[in-house]
Protein backbone atom coordinates (compact mmCIF):
# COMPACT_ATOMS: atom_id res chain seq x y z
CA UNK A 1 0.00 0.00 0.00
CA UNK A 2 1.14 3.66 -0.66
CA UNK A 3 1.79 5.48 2.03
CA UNK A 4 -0.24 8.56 0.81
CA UNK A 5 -3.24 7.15 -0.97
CA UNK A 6 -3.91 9.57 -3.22
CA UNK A 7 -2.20 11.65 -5.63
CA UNK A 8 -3.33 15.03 -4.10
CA UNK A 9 -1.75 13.51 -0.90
CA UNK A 10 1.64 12.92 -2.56
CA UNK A 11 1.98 16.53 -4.03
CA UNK A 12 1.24 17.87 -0.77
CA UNK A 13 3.45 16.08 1.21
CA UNK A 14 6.28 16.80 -1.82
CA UNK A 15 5.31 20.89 -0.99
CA UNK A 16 5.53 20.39 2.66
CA UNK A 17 8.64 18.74 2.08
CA UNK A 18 10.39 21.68 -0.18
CA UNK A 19 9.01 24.34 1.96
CA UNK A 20 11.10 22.95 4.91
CA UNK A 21 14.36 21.88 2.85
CA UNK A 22 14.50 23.75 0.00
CA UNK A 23 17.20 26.35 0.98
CA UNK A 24 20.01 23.16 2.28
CA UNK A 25 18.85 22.03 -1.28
CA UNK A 26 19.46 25.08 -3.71
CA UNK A 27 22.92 25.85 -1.24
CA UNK A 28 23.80 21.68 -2.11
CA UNK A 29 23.07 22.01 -5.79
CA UNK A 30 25.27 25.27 -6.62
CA UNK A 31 27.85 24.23 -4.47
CA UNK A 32 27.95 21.24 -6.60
CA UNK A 33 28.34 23.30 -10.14
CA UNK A 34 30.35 25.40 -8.56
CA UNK A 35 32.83 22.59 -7.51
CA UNK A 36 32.41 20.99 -10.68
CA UNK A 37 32.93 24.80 -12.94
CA UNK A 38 35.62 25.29 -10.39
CA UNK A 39 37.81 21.86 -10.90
CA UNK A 40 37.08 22.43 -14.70
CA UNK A 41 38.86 26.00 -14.28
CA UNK A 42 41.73 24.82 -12.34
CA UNK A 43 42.51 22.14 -14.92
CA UNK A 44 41.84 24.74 -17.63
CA UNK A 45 44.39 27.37 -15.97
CA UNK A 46 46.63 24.50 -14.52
CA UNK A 47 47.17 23.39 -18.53
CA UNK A 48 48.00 27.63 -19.66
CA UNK A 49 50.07 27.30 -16.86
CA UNK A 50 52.19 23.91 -18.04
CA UNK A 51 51.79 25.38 -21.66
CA UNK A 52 53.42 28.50 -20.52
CA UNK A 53 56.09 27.05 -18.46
CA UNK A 54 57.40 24.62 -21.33
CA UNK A 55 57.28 27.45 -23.63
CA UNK A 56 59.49 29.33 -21.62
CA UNK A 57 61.81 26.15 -20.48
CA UNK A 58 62.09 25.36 -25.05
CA UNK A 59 63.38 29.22 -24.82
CA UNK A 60 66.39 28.45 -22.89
CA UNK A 61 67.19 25.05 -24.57
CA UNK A 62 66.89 27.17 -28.40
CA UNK A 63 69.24 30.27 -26.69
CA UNK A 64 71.74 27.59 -24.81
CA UNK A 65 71.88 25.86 -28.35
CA UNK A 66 72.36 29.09 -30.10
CA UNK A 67 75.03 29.79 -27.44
CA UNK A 68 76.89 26.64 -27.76
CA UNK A 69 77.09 27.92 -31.71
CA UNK A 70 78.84 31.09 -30.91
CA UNK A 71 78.66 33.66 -33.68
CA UNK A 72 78.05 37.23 -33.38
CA UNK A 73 74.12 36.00 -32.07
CA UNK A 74 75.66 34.26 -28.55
CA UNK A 75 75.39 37.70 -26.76
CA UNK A 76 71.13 37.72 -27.70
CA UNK A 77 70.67 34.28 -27.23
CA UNK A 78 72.48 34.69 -23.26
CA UNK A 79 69.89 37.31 -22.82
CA UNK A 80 67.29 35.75 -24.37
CA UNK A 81 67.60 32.80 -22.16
CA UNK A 82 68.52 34.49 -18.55
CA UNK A 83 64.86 36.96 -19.17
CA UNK A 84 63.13 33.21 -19.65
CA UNK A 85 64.69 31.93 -16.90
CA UNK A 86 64.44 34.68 -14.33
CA UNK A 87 60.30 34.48 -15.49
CA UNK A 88 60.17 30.77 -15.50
CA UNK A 89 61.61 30.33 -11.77
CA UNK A 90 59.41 33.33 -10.44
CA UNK A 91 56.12 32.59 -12.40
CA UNK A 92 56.23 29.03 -12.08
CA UNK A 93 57.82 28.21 -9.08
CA UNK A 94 57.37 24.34 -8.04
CA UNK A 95 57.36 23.82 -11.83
CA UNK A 96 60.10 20.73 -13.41
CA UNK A 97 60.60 23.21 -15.81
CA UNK A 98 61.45 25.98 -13.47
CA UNK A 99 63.77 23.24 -11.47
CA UNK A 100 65.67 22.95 -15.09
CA UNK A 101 65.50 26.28 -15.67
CA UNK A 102 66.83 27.25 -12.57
CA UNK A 103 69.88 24.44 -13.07
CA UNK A 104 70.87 26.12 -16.44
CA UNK A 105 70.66 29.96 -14.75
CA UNK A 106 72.92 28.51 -12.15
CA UNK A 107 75.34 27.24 -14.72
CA UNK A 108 75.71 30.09 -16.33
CA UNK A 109 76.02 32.02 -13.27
CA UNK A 110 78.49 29.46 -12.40
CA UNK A 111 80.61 30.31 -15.75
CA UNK A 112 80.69 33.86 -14.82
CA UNK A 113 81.65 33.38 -11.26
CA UNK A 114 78.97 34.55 -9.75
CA UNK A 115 79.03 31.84 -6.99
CA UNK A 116 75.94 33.47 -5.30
CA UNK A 117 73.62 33.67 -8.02
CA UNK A 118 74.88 30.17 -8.92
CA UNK A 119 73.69 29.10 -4.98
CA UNK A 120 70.35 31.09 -5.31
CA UNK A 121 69.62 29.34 -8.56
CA UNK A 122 70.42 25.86 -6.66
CA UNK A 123 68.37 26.48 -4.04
CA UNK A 124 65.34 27.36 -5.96
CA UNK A 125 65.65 24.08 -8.06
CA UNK A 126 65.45 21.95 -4.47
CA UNK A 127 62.71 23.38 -3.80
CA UNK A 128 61.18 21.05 -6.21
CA UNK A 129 60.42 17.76 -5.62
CA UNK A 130 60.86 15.86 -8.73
CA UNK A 131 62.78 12.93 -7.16
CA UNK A 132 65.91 11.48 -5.44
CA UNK A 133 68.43 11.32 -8.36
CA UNK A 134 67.66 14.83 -9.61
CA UNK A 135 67.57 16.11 -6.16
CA UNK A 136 70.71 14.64 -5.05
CA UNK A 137 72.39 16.18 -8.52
CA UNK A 138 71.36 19.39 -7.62
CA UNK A 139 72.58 18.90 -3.83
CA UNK A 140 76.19 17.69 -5.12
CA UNK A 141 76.06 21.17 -7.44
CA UNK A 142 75.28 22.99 -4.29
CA UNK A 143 78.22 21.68 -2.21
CA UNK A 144 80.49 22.72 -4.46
CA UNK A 145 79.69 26.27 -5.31
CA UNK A 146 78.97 26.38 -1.41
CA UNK A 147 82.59 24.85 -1.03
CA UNK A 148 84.14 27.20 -4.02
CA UNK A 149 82.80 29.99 -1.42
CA UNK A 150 84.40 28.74 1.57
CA UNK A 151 81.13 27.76 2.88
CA UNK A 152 82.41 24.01 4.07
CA UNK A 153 80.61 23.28 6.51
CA UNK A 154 77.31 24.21 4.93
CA UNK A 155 78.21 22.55 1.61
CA UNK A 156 78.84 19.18 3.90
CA UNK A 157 75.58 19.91 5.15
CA UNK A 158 74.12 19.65 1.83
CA UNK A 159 75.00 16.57 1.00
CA UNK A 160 74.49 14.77 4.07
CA UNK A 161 71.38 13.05 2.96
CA UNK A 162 71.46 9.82 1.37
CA UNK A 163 71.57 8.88 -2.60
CA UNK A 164 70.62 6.47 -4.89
CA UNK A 165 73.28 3.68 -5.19
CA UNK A 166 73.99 4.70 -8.71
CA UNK A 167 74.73 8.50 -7.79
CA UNK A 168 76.53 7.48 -4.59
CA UNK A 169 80.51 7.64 -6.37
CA UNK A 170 79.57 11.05 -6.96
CA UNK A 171 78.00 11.88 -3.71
CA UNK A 172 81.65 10.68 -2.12
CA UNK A 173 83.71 12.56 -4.44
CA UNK A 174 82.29 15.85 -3.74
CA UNK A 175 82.53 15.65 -0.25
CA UNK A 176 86.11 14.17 -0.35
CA UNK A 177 86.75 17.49 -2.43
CA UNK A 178 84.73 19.61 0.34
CA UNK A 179 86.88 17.47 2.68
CA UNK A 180 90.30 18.52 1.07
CA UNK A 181 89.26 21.55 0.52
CA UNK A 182 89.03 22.41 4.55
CA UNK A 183 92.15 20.45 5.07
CA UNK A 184 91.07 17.22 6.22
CA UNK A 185 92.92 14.78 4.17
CA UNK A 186 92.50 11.57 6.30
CA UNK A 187 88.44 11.99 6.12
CA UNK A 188 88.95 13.06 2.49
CA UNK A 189 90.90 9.78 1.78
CA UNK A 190 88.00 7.47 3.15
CA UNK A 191 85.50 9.53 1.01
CA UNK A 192 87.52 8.78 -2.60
CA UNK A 193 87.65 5.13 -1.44
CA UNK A 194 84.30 4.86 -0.36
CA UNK A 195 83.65 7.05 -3.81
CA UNK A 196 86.44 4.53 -5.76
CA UNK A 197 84.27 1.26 -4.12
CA UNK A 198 80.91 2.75 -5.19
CA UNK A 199 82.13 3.26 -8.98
CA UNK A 200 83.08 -0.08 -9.64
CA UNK A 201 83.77 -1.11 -13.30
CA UNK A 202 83.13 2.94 -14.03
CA UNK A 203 87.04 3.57 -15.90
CA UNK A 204 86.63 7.29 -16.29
CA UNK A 205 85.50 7.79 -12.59
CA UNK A 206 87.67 5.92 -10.82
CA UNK A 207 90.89 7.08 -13.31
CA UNK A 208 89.83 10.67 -11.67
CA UNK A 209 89.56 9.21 -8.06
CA UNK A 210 93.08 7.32 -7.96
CA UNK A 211 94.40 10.75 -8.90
CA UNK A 212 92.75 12.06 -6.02
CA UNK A 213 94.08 9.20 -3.61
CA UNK A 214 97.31 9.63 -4.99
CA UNK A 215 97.73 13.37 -4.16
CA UNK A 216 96.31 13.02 -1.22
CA UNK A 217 98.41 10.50 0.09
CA UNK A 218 101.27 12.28 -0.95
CA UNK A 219 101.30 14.73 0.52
């Protein structure tokens, strides 16, 4: 049996019914299109945003390539590439392509011996999480303009995290250099073996590490 038994019944109980709820209702169904227009505009301004930053980020690679070239265009192209840069990190900060833009700002401020620009630039690329091995790249970078500075304890400090196995020759090496570097050849030596034992069949790295043992030990 129907609960209201007759049809007059059932529309008034449906008015009774709106007349009490119909404000929680209206409130739940905009909130709904407004959730749904507003996840459609964050996607929507999320993608200009990725657009933009990958334009920006193709900028640099075309002016670094142009650079590499040389020719009476090399001065342009520099330019051309820091103004992309210097908008990329600030615009789209947390961006993969403002972590690799800032990496190639802080080469070239590297080149020019600008050792703090080349630390900003660093810094601003860690601040992006875009995972271990690029992270602990950017970290060994950082220790040595940090070290180049005379900054050794703080470049240690940069580097004291761990590494993926594969990166962990590398890891070593740059803090048996930062090591050296503030005069502490014993703890240096155990970081170029520990570097030399992480490298294994590597030729090229661990031709450059025996160097490094050698002078070290004979001095």
């Amino acid at each position: 049996m129907d609960v209201y038994r007759t049809e007059e019944e059932q529309v008034a109980a449906l008015q009774r019914w709106w007349r009490e709820n119909h404000k929680p209702v209206i409130a739940a169904v905009v909130l709904a299109v407004a959730s749904y227009g507003g996840w459609k505009w964050y996607q929507h301004t999320e993608q200009e945003k990725a657009i933009a930053a990958a334009g920006l980020y193709e900028t640099m690679m075309t002016s670094a390539q142009e650079i590499v070239a040389g020719g009476a265009g090399a001065a342009d192209a520099l330019a051309r590439m820091q103004r992309a840069g210097e908008t990329l990190v600030s615009e789209h900060a947390g961006s993969v392509y403002a972590q690799f833009g800032a990496l190639l700002l802080a080469g070239n401020a590297a080149e020019v011996d600008d050792l703090a620009g080349a630390e900003k630039y660093l810094r601003q690329a860690l601040a992006v999480d875009a995972g271990a091995g690029t992270r602990a790249i950017v970290e060994n970078r950082l220790a040595r303009v940090l070290s180049a500075q005379g900054k050794h304890d703080d470049a240690l400090a940069a580097i004291s995290g761990s590494v993926p196995e594969a990166l962990l020759a590398a890891r070593e090496e740059t803090r048996g250099d930062v090591l050296l570097a503030q005069g502490k050849r014993g703890e240096a030596r155990a970081a170029y073996e520990k570097a030399k034992a992480a490298a294994g069949d590597d030729e090229s790295s661990r031709g450059f590490l025996l160097m490094k043992l050698d002078y070290v030990a004979g001095e």
